[in-house]
C-alpha atoms as a PDB file:
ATOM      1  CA  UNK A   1     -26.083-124.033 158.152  1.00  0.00           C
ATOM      2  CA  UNK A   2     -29.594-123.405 156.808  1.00  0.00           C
ATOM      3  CA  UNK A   3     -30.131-120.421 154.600  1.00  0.00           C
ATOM      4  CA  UNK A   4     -34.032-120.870 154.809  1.00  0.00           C
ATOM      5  CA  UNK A   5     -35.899-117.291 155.533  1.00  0.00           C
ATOM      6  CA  UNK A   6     -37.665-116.837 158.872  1.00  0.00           C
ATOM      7  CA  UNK A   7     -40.942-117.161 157.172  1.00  0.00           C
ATOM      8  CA  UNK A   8     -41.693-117.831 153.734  1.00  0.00           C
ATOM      9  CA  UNK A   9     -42.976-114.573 151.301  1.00  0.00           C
ATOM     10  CA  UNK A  10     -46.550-114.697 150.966  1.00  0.00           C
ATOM     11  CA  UNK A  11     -47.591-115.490 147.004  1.00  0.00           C
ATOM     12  CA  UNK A  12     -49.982-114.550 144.931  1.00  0.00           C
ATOM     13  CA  UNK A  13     -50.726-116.229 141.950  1.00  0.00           C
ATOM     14  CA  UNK A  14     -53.688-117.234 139.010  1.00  0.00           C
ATOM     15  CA  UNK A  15     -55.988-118.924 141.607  1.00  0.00           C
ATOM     16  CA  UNK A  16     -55.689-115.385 143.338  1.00  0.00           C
ATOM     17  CA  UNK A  17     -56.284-112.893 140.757  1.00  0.00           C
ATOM     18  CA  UNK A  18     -58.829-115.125 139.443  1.00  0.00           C
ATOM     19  CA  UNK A  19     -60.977-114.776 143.079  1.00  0.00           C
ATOM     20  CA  UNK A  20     -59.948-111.315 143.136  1.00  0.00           C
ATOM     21  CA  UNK A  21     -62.031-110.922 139.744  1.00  0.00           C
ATOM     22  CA  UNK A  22     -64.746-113.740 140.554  1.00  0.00           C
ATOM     23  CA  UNK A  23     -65.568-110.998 143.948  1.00  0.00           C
ATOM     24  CA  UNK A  24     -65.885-108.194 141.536  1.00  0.00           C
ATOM     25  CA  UNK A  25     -68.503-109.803 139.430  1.00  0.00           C
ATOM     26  CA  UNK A  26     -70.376-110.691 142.526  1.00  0.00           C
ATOM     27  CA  UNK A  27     -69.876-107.398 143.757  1.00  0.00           C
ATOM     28  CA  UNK A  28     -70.782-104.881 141.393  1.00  0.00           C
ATOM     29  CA  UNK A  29     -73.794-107.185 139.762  1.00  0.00           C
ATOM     30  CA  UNK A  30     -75.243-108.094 143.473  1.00  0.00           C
ATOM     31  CA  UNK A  31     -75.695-104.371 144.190  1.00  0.00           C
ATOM     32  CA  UNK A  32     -76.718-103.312 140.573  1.00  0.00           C
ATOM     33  CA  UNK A  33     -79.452-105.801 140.553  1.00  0.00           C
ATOM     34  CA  UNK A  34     -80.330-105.760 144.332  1.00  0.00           C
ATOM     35  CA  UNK A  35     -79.864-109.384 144.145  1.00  0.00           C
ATOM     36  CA  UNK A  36     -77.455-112.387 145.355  1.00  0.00           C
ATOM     37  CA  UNK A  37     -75.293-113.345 142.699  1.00  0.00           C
ATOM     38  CA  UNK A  38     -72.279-115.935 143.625  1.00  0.00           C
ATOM     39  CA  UNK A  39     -70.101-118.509 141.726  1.00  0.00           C
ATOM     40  CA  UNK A  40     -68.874-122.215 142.201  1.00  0.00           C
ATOM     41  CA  UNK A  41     -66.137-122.958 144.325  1.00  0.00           C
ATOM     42  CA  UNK A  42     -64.822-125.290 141.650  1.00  0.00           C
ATOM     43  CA  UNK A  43     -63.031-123.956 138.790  1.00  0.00           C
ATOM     44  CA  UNK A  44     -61.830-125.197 135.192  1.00  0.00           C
ATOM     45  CA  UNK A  45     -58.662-125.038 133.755  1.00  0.00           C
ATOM     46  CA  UNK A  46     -59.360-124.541 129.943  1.00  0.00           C
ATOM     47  CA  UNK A  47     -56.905-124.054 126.772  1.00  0.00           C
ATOM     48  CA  UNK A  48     -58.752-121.894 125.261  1.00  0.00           C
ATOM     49  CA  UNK A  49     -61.271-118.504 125.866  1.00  0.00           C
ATOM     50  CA  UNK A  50     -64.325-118.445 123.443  1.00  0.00           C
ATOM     51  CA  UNK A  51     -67.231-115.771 122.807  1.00  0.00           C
ATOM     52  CA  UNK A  52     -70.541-117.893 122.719  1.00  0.00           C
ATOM     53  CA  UNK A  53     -74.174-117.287 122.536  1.00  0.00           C
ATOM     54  CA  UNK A  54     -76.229-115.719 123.603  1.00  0.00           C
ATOM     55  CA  UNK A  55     -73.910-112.115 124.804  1.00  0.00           C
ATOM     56  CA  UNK A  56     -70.156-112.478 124.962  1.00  0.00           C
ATOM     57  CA  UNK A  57     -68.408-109.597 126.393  1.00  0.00           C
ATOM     58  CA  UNK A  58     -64.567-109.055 126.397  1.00  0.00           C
ATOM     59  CA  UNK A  59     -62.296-107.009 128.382  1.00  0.00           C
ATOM     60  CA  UNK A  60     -58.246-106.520 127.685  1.00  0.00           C
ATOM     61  CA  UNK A  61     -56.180-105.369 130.369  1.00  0.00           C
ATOM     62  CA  UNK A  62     -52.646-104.317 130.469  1.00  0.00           C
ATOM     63  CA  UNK A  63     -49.729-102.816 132.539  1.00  0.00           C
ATOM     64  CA  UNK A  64     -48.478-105.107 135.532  1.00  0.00           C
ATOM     65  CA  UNK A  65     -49.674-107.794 133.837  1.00  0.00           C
ATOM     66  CA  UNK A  66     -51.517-108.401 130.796  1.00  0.00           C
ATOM     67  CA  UNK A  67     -55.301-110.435 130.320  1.00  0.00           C
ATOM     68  CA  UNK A  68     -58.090-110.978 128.694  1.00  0.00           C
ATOM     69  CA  UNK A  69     -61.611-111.573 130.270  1.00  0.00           C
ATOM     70  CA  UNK A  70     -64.446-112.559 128.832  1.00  0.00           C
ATOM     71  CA  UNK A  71     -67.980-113.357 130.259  1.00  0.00           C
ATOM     72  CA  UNK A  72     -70.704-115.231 128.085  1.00  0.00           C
ATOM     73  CA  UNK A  73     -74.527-114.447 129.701  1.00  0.00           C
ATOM     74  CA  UNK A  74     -77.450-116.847 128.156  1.00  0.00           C
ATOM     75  CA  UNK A  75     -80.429-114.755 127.504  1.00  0.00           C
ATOM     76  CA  UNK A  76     -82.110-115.432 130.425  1.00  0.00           C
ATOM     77  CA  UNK A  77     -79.229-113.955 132.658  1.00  0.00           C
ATOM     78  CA  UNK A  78     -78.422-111.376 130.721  1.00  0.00           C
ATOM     79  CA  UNK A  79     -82.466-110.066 130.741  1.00  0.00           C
ATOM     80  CA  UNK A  80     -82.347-111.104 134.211  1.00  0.00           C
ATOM     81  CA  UNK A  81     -79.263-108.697 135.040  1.00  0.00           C
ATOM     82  CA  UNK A  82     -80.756-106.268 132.838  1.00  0.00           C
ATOM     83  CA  UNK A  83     -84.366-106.007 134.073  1.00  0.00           C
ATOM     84  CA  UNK A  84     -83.610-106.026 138.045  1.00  0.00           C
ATOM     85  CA  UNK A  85     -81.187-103.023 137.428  1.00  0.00           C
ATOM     86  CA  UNK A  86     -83.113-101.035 135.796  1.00  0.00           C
ATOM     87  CA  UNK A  87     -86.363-101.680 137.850  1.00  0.00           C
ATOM     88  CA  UNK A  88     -84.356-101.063 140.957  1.00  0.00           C
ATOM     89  CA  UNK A  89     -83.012 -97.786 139.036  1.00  0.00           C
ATOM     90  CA  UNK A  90     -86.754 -97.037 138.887  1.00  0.00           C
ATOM     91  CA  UNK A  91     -87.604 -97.761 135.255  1.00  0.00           C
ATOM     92  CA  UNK A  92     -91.407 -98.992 134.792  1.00  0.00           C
ATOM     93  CA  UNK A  93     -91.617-102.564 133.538  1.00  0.00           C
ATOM     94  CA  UNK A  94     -93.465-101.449 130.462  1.00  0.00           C
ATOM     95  CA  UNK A  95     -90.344 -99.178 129.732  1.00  0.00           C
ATOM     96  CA  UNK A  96     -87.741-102.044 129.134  1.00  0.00           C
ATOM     97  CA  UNK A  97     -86.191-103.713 126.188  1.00  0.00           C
ATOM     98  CA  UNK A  98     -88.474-107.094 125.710  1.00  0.00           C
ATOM     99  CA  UNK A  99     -85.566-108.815 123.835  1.00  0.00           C
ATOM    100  CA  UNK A 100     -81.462-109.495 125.028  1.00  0.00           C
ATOM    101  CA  UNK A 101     -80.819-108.398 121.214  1.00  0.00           C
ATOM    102  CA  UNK A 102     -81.842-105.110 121.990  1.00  0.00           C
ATOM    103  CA  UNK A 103     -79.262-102.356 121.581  1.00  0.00           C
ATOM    104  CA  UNK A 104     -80.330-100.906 125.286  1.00  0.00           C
ATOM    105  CA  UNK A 105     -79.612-104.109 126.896  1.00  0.00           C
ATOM    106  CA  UNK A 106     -76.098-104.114 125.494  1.00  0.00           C
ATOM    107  CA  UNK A 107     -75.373-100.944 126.593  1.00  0.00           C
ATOM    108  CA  UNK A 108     -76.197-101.757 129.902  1.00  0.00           C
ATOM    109  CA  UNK A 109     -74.684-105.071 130.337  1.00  0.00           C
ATOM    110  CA  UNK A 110     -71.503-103.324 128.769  1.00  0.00           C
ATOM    111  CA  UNK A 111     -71.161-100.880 131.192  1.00  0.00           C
ATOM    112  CA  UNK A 112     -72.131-102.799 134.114  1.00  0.00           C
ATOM    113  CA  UNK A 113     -68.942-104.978 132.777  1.00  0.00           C
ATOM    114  CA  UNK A 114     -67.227-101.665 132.628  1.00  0.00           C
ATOM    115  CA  UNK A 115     -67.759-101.498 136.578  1.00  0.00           C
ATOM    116  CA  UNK A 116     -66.824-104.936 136.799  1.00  0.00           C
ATOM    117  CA  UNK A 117     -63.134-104.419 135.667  1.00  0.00           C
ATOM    118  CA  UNK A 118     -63.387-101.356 137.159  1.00  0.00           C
ATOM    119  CA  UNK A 119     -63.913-102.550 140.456  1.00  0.00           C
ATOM    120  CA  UNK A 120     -61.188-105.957 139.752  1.00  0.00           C
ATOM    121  CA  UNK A 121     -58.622-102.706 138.928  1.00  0.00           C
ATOM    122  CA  UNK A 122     -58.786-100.827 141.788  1.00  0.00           C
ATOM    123  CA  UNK A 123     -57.889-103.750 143.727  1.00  0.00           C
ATOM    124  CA  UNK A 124     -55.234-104.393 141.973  1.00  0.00           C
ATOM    125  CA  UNK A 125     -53.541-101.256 142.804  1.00  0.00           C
ATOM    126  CA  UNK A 126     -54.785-101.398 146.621  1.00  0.00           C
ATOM    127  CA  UNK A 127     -53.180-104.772 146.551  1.00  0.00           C
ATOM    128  CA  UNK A 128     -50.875-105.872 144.804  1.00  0.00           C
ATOM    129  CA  UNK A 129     -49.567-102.211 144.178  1.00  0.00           C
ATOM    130  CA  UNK A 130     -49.171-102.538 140.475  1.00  0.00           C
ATOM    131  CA  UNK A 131     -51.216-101.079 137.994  1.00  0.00           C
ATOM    132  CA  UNK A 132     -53.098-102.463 135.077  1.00  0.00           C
ATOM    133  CA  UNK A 133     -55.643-100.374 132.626  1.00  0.00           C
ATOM    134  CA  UNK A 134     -58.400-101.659 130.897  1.00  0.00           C
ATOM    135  CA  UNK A 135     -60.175-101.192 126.957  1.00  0.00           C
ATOM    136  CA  UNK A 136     -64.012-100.741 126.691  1.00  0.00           C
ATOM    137  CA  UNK A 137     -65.290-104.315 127.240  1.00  0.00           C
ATOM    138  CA  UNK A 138     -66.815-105.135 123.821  1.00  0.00           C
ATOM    139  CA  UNK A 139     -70.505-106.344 124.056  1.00  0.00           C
ATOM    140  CA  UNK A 140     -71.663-109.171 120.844  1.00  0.00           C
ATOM    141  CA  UNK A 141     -75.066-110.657 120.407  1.00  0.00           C
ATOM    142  CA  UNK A 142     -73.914-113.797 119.052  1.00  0.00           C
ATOM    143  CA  UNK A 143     -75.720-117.137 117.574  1.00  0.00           C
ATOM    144  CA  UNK A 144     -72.090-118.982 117.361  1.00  0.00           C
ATOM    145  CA  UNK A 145     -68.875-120.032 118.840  1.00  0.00           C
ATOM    146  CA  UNK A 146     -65.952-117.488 118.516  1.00  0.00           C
ATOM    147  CA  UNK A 147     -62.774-118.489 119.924  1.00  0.00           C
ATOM    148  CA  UNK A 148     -60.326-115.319 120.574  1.00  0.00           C
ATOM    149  CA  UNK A 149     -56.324-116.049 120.559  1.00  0.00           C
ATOM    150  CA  UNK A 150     -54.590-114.262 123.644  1.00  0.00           C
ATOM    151  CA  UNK A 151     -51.503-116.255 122.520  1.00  0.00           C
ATOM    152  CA  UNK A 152     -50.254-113.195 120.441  1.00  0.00           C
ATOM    153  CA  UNK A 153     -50.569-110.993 123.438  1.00  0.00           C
ATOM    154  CA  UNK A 154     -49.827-113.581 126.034  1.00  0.00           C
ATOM    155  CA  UNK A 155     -46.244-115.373 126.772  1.00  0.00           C
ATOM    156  CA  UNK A 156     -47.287-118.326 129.137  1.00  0.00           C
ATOM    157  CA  UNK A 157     -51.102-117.947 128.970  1.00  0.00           C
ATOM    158  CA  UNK A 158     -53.205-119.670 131.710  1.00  0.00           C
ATOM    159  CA  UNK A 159     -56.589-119.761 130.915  1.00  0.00           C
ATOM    160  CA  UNK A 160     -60.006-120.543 134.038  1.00  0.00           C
ATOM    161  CA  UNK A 161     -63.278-120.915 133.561  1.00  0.00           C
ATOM    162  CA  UNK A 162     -65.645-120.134 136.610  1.00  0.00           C
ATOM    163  CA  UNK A 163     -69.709-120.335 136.478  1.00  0.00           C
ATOM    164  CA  UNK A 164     -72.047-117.538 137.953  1.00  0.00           C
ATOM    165  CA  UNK A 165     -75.060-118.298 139.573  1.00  0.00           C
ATOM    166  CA  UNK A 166     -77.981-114.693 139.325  1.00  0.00           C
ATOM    167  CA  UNK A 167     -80.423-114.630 142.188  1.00  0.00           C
ATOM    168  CA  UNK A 168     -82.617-116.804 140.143  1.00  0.00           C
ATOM    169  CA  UNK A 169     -80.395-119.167 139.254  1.00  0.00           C
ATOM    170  CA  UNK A 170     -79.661-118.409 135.652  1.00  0.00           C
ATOM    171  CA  UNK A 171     -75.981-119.051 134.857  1.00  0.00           C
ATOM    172  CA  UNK A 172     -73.256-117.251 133.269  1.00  0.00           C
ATOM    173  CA  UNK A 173     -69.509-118.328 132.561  1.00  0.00           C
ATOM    174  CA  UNK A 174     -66.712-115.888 133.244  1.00  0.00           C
ATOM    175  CA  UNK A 175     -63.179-116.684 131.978  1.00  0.00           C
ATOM    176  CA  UNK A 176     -59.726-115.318 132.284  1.00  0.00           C
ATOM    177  CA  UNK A 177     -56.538-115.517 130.636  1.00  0.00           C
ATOM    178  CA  UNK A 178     -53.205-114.058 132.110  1.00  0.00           C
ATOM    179  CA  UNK A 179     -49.868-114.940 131.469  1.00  0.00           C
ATOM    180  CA  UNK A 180     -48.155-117.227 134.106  1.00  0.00           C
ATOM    181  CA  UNK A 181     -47.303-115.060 137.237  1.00  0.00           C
ATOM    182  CA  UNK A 182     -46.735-114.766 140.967  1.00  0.00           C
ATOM    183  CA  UNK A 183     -46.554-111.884 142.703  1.00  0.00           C
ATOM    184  CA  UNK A 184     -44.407-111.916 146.248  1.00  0.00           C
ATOM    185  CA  UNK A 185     -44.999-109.814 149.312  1.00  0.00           C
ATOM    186  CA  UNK A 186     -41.406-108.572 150.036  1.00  0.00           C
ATOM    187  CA  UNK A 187     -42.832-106.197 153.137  1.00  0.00           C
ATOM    188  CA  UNK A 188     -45.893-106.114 155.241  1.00  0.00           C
ATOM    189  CA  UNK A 189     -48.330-103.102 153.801  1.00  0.00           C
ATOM    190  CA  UNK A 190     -51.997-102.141 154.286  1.00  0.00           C
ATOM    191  CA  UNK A 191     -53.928-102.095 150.760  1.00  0.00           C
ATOM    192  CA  UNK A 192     -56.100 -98.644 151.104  1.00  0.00           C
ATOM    193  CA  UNK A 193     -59.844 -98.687 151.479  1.00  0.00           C
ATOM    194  CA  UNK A 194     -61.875 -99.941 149.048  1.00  0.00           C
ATOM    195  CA  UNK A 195     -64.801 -97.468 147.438  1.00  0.00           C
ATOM    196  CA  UNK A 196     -68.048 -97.547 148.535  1.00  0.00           C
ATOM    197  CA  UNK A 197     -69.996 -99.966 146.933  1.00  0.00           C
ATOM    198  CA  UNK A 198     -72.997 -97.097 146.669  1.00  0.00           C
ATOM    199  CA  UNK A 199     -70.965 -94.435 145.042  1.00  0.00           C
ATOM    200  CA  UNK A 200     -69.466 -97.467 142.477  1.00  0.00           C
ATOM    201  CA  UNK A 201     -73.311 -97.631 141.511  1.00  0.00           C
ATOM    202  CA  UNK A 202     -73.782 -94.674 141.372  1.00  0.00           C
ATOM    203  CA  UNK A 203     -71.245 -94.065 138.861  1.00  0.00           C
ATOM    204  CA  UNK A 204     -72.659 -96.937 136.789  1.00  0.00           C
ATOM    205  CA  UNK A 205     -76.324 -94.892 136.953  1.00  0.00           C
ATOM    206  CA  UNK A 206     -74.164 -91.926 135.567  1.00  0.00           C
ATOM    207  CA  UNK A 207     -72.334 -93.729 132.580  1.00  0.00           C
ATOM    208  CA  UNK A 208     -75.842 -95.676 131.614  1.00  0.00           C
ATOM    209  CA  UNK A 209     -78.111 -92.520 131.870  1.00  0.00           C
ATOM    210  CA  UNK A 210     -75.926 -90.226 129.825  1.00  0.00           C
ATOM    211  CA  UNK A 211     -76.098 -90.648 125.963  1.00  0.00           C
ATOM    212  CA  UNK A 212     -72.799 -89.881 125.338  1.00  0.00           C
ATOM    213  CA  UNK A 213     -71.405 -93.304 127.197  1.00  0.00           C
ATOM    214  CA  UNK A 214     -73.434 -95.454 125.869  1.00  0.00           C
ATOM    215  CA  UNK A 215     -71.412 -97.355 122.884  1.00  0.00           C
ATOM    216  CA  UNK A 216     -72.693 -97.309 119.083  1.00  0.00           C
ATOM    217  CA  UNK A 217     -75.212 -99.670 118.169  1.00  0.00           C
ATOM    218  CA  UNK A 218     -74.467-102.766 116.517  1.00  0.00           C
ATOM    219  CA  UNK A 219     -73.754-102.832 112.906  1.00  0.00           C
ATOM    220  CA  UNK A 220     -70.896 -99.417 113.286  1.00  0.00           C
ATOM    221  CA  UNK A 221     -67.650 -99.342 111.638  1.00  0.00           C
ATOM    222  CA  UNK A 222     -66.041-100.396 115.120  1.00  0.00           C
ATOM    223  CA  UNK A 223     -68.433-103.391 115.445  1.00  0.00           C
ATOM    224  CA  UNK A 224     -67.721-104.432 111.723  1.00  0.00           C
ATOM    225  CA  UNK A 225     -64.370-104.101 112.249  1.00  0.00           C
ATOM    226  CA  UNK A 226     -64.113-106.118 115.127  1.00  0.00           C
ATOM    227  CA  UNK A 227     -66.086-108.889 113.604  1.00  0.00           C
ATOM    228  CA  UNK A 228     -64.013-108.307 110.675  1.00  0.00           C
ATOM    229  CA  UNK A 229     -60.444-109.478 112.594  1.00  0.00           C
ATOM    230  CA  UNK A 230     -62.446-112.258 114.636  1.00  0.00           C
ATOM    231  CA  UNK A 231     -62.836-113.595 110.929  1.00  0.00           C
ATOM    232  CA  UNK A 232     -66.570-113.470 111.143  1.00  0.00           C
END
């Protein structure tokens, strides 16, 4: 007699969340900068998830399941990313930061990022009706390697490495660890509508424009103390 279902439960697993993120990125950053932004449709399987130069950013997420994402921007595509936003916010060229080491272009870039996992959230709960909450992503200028160890937080960690391409062309790497997981449809469901896209940048124009969101400057307690347990 066979004992095999009807139809097999439909799975979800690293590849998955990791395109679930991947359309975030392009998301959020292709309206913010008015620009296409995409990534390869090859991906890396890596051991390990490093900070490097020129900006690293980090994200922690917990709940459902737990990760860690971090994207590294050269300078060009993080000044890219940074200029077309704000000119398309209406910012006169002269007005902008003329360096990626400015404070101002980490405060964007980090709450852009914000958005990012903001956005990668939201599905989560539309979708895969769990929930998972996020820490303010963490935005370093860096001039070296920094690896970060997820395998304190992490049981079975999986780590992927994906590259970004900005509308011109400038690359940045995004990569994701999350323990080893699948997640199995056990009845047919609708996810609910996604936000507009418009009122997610909107909210982004909010957070960057009001003082009191944008983080401290480089060189605060947090900072040093962050640097500080990295072992730099």
């Amino acid at each position: 007699m066979n004992h095999t279902p009807a139809h097999s439960p439909v799975v979800y697993g690293t590849e998955d969340v990791l395109v679930s993120l991947c359309n975030s990125v392009t998301r959020v950053l292709s309206v913010a900068t008015q620009g296409a932004v995409h990534y390869s449709g090859m991906v890396q399987r890596i051991t390990k998830t490093c900070l490097k130069p020129d900006i690293g950013c980090f994200v922690l997420f917990d709940g459902g399941f737990s990760g860690l994402v971090i994207i590294n921007f050269s300078a060009a595509a993080a000044m890219e990313i940074y200029e077309r936003y704000m000119l398309s916010m209406g910012m006169a060229r002269e007005d902008l930061a003329a360096s990626f080491t400015s404070d101002e272009v980490s405060n964007v870039m980090g709450e852009l990022m914000n958005q990012v996992v903001g956005d990668f959230t939201g599905k989560v709960r539309r979708e895969l009706q769990t929930h998972i909450t996020q820490n303010q992503p963490k935005m370093l200028v860096l001039n070296q390697q920094v690896v970060l160890s997820v395998d304190a937080n992490l049981d079975q960690p999986e780590a992927r490495r994906v590259t970004f391409y900005t509308a011109s062309n400038n690359i940045f790497y995004l990569e994701l660890a999350i323990d080893r997981t699948q997640f199995l449809k056990l009845y047919d469901f609708e996810p609910q509508d996604a936000p507009d896209p418009d009122a997610v940048m909107a909210q982004v124009a909010g957070a960057v424009d009001a003082p009191s969101a944008a983080p401290p400057p480089a060189g605060d307690d947090d900072t040093d103390a962050l640097l500080r347990s990295l072992g730099m």
